[in-house]
PDB file of N, CA and C in Angstrom:
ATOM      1  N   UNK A   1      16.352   8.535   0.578  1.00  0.00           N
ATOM      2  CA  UNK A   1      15.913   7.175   0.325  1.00  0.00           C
ATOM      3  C   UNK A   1      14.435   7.048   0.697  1.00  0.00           C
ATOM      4  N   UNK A   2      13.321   6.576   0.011  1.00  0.00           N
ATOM      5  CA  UNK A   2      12.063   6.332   0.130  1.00  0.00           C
ATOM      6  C   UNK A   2      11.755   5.173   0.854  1.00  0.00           C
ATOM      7  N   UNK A   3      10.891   5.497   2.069  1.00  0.00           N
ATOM      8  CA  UNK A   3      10.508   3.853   2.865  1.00  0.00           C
ATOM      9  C   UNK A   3       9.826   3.272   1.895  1.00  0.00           C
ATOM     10  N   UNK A   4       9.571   2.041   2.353  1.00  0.00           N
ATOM     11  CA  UNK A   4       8.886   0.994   1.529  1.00  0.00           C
ATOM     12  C   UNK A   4       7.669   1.218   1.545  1.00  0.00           C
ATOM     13  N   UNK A   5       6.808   2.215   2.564  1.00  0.00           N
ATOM     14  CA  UNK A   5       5.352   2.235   2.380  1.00  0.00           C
ATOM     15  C   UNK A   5       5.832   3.398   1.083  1.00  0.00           C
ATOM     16  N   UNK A   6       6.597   4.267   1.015  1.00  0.00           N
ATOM     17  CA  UNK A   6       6.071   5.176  -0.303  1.00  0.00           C
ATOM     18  C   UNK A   6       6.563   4.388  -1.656  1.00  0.00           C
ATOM     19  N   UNK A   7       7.150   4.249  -1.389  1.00  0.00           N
ATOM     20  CA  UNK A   7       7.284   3.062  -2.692  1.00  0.00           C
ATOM     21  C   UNK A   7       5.869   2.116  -3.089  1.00  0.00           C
ATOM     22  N   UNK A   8       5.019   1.515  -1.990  1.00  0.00           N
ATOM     23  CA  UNK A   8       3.747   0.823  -2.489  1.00  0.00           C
ATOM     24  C   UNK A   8       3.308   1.997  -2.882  1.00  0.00           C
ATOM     25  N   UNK A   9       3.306   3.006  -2.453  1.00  0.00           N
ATOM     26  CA  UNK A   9       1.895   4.232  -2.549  1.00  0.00           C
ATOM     27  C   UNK A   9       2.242   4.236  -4.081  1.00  0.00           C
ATOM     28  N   UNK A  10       3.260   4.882  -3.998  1.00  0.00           N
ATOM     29  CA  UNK A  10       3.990   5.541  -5.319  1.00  0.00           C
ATOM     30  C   UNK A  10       3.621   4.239  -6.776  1.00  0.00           C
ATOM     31  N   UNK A  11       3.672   3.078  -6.557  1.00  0.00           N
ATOM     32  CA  UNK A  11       3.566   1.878  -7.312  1.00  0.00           C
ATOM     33  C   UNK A  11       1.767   1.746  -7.595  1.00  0.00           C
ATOM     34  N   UNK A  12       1.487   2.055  -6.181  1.00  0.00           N
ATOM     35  CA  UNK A  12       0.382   2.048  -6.459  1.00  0.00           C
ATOM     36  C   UNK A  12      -0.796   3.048  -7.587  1.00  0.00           C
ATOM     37  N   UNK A  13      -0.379   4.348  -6.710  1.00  0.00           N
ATOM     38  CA  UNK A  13      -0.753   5.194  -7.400  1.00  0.00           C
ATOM     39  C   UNK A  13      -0.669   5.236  -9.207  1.00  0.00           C
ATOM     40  N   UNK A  14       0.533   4.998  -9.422  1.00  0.00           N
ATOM     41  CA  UNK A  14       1.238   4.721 -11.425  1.00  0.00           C
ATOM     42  C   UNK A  14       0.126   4.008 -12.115  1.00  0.00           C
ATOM     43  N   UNK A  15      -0.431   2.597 -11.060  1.00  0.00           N
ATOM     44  CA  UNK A  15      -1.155   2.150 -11.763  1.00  0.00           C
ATOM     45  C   UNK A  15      -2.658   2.228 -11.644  1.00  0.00           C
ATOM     46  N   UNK A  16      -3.114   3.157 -10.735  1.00  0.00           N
ATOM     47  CA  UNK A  16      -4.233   4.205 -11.235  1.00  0.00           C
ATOM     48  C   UNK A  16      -5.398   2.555  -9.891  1.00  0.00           C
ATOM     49  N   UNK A  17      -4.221   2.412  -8.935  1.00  0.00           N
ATOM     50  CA  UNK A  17      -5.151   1.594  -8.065  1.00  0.00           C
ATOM     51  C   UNK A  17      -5.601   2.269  -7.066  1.00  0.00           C
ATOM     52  N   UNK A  18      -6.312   1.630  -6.215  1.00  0.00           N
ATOM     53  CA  UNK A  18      -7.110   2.152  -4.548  1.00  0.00           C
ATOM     54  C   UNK A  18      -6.702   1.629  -3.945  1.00  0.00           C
ATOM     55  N   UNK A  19      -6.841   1.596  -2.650  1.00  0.00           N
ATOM     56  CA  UNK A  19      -6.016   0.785  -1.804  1.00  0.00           C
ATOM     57  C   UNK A  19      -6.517  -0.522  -1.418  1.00  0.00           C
ATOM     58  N   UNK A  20      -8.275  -0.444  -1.326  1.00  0.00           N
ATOM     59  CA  UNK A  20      -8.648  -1.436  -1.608  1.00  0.00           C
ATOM     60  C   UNK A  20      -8.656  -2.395  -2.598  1.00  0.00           C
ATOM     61  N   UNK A  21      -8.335  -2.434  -3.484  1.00  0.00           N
ATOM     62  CA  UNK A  21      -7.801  -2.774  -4.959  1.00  0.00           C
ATOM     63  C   UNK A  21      -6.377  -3.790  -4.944  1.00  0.00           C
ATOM     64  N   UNK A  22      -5.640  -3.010  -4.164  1.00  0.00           N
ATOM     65  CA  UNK A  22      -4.175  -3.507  -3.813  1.00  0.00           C
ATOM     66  C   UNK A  22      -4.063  -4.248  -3.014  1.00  0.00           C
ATOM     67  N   UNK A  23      -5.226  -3.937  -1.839  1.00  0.00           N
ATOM     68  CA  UNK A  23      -5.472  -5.196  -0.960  1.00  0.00           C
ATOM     69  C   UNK A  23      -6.174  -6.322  -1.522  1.00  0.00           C
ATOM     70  N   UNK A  24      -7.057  -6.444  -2.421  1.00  0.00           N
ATOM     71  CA  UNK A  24      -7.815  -7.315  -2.607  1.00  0.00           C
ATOM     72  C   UNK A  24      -6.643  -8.184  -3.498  1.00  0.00           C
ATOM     73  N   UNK A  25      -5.959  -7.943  -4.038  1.00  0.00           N
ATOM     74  CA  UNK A  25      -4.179  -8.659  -5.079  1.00  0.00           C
ATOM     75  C   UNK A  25      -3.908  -9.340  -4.044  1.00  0.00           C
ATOM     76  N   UNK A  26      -3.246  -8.774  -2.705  1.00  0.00           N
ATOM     77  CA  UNK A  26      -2.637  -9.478  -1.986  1.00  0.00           C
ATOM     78  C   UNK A  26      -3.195 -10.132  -0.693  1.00  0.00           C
ATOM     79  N   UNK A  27      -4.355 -10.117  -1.028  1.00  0.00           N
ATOM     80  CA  UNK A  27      -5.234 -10.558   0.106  1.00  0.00           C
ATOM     81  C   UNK A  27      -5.151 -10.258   1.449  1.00  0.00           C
ATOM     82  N   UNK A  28      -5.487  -8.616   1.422  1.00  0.00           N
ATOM     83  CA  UNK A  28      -5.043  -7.496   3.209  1.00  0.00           C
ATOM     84  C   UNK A  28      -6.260  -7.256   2.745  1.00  0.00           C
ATOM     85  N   UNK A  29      -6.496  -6.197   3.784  1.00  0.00           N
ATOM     86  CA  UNK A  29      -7.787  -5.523   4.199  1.00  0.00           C
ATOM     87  C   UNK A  29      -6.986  -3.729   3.285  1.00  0.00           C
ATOM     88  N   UNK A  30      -7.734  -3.286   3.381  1.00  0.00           N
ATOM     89  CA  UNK A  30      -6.982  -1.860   2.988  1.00  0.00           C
ATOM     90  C   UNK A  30      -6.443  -0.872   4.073  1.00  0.00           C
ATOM     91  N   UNK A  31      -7.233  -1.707   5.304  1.00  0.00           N
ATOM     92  CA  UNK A  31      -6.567  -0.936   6.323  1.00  0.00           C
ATOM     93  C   UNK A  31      -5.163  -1.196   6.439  1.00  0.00           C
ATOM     94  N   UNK A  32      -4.582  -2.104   6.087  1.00  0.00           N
ATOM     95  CA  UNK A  32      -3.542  -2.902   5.851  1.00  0.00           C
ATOM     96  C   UNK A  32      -3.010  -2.228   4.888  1.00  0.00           C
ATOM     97  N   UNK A  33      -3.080  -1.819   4.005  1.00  0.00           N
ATOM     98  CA  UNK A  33      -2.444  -1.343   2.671  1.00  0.00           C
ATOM     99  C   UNK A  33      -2.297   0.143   3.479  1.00  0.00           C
ATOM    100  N   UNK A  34      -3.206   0.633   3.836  1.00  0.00           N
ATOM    101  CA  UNK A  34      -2.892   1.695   4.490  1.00  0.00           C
ATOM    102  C   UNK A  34      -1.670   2.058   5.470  1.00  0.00           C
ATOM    103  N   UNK A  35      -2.060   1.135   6.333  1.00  0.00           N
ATOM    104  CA  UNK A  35      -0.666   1.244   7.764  1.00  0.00           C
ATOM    105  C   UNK A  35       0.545   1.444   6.540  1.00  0.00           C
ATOM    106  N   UNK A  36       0.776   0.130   5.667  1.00  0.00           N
ATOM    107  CA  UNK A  36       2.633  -0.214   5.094  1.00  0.00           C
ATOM    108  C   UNK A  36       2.260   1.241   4.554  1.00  0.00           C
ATOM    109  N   UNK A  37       1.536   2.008   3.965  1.00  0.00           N
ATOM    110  CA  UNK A  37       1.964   3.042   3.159  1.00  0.00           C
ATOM    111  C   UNK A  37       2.320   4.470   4.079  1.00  0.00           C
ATOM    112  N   UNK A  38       1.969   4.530   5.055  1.00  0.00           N
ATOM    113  CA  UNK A  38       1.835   5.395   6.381  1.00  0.00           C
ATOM    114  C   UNK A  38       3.243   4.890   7.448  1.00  0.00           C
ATOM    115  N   UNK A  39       3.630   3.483   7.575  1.00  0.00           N
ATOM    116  CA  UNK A  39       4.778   3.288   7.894  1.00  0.00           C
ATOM    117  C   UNK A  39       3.922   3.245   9.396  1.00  0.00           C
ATOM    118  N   UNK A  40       2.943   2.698   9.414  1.00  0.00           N
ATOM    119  CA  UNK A  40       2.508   2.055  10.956  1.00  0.00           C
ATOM    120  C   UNK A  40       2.784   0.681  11.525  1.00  0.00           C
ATOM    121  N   UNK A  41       2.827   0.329  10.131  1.00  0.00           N
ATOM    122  CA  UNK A  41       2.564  -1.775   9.816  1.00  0.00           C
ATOM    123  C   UNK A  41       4.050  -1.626   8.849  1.00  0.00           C
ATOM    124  N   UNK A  42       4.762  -2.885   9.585  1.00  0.00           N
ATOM    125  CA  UNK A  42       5.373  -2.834   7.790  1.00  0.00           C
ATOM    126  C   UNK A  42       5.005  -4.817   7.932  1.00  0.00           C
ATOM    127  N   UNK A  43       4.089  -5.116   8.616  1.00  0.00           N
ATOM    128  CA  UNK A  43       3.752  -7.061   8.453  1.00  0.00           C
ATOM    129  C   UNK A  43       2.203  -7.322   7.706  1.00  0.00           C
TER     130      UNK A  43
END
């Protein structure tokens, strides 16, 4: 079963985003996009 940070990565990645990119959608920092995808942060 895949955590939920590889699932953003994985979602992310398909659509050819950055992480800053993904943060700027949901209004995080990318350090933020980072942690959920690393499984440091999941808030």
């Amino acid at each position: 079963m895949d955590s939920i940070g590889h699932i953003i990565q994985r979602q992310r990645k398909r659509k050819n985003m950055t992480q800053e990119a993904l943060g700027e959608q949901v209004f995080v920092t990318k350090q933020a996009v980072s942690k959920w995808e690393t499984g440091v942060s999941q808030t």
